[in-house]
Protein backbone atom coordinates (compact mmCIF):
# COMPACT_ATOMS: atom_id res chain seq x y z
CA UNK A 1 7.02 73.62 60.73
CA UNK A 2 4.58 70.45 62.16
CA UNK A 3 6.55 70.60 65.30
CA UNK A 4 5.82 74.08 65.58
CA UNK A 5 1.88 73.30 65.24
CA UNK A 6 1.62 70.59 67.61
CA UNK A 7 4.05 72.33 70.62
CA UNK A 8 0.41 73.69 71.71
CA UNK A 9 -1.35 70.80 72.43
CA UNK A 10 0.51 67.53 74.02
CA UNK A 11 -2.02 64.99 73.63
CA UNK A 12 -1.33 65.40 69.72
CA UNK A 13 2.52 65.27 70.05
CA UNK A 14 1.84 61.99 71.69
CA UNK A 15 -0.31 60.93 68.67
CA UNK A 16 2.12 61.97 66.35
CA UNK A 17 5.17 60.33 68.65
CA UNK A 18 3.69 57.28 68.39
CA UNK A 19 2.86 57.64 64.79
CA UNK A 20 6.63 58.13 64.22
CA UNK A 21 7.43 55.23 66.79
CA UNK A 22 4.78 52.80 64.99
CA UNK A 23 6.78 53.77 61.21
CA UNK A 24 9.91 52.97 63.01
CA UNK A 25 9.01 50.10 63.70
CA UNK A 26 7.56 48.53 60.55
CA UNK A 27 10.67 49.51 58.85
CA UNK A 28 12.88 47.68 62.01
CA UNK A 29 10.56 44.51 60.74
CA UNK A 30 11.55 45.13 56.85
CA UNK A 31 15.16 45.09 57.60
CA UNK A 32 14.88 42.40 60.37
CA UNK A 33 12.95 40.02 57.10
CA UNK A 34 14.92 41.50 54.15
CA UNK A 35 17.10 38.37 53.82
CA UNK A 36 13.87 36.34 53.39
CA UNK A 37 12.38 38.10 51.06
CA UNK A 38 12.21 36.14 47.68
CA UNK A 39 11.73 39.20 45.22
CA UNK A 40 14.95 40.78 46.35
CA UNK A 41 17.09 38.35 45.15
CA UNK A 42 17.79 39.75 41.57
CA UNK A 43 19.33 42.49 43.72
CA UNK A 44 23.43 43.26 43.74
CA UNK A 45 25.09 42.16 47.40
CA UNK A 46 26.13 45.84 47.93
CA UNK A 47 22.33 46.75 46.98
CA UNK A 48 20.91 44.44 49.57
CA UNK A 49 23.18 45.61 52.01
CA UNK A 50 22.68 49.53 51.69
CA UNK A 51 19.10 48.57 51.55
CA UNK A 52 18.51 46.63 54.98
CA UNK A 53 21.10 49.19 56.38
CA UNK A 54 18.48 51.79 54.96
CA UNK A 55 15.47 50.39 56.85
CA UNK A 56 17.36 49.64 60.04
CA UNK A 57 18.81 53.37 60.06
CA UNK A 58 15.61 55.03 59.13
CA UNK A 59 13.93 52.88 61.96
CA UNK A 60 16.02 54.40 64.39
CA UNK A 61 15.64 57.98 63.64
CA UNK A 62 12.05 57.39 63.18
CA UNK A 63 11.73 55.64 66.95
CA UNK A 64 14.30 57.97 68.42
CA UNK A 65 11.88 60.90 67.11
CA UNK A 66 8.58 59.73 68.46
CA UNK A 67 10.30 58.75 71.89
CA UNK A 68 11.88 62.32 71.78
CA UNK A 69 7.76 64.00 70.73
CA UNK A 70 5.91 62.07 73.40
CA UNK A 71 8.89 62.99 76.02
CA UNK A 72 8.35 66.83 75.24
CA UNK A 73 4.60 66.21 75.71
CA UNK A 74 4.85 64.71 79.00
CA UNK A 75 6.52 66.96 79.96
CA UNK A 76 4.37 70.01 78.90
CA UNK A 77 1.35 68.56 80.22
CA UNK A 78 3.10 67.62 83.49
CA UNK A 79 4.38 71.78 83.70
CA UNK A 80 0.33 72.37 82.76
CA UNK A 81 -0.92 70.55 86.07
């Protein structure tokens, strides 16, 4: 339904692409730190491990998205010139 909103206008599917890519990331930076972080520790292993796995999956889909978004606007605005 969003996707569907912004397919008119590229320069907001690049907003929102990089939105996506800029989430991605701060979760890529949670997983990357999650062994350091003290208030974890009363955690289970199997916990901690789902968890960081978590973070480092969602940061993919989340990056793969907005790379995927600002792709599709470039290349609407390129069939616009």
């Amino acid at each position: 339904m969003i996707l569907k909103k912004l397919e008119g206008s590229p320069s907001k599917m690049v907003s929102v692409g990089m939105l996506l890519v800029t989430v991605g990331l701060m979760f890529l930076i949670c997983g990357i730190t999650w062994p350091r972080l003290s208030f974890m520790a009363h955690l289970w292993p199997d916990q901690n491990d789902f968890l960081r796995g978590f973070c480092f999956g969602f940061a993919i889909v989340m990056e793969a998205t907005g790379l995927a978004l600002s792709v599709m606007a470039a290349a609407k605005s390129r069939k616009a010139l």
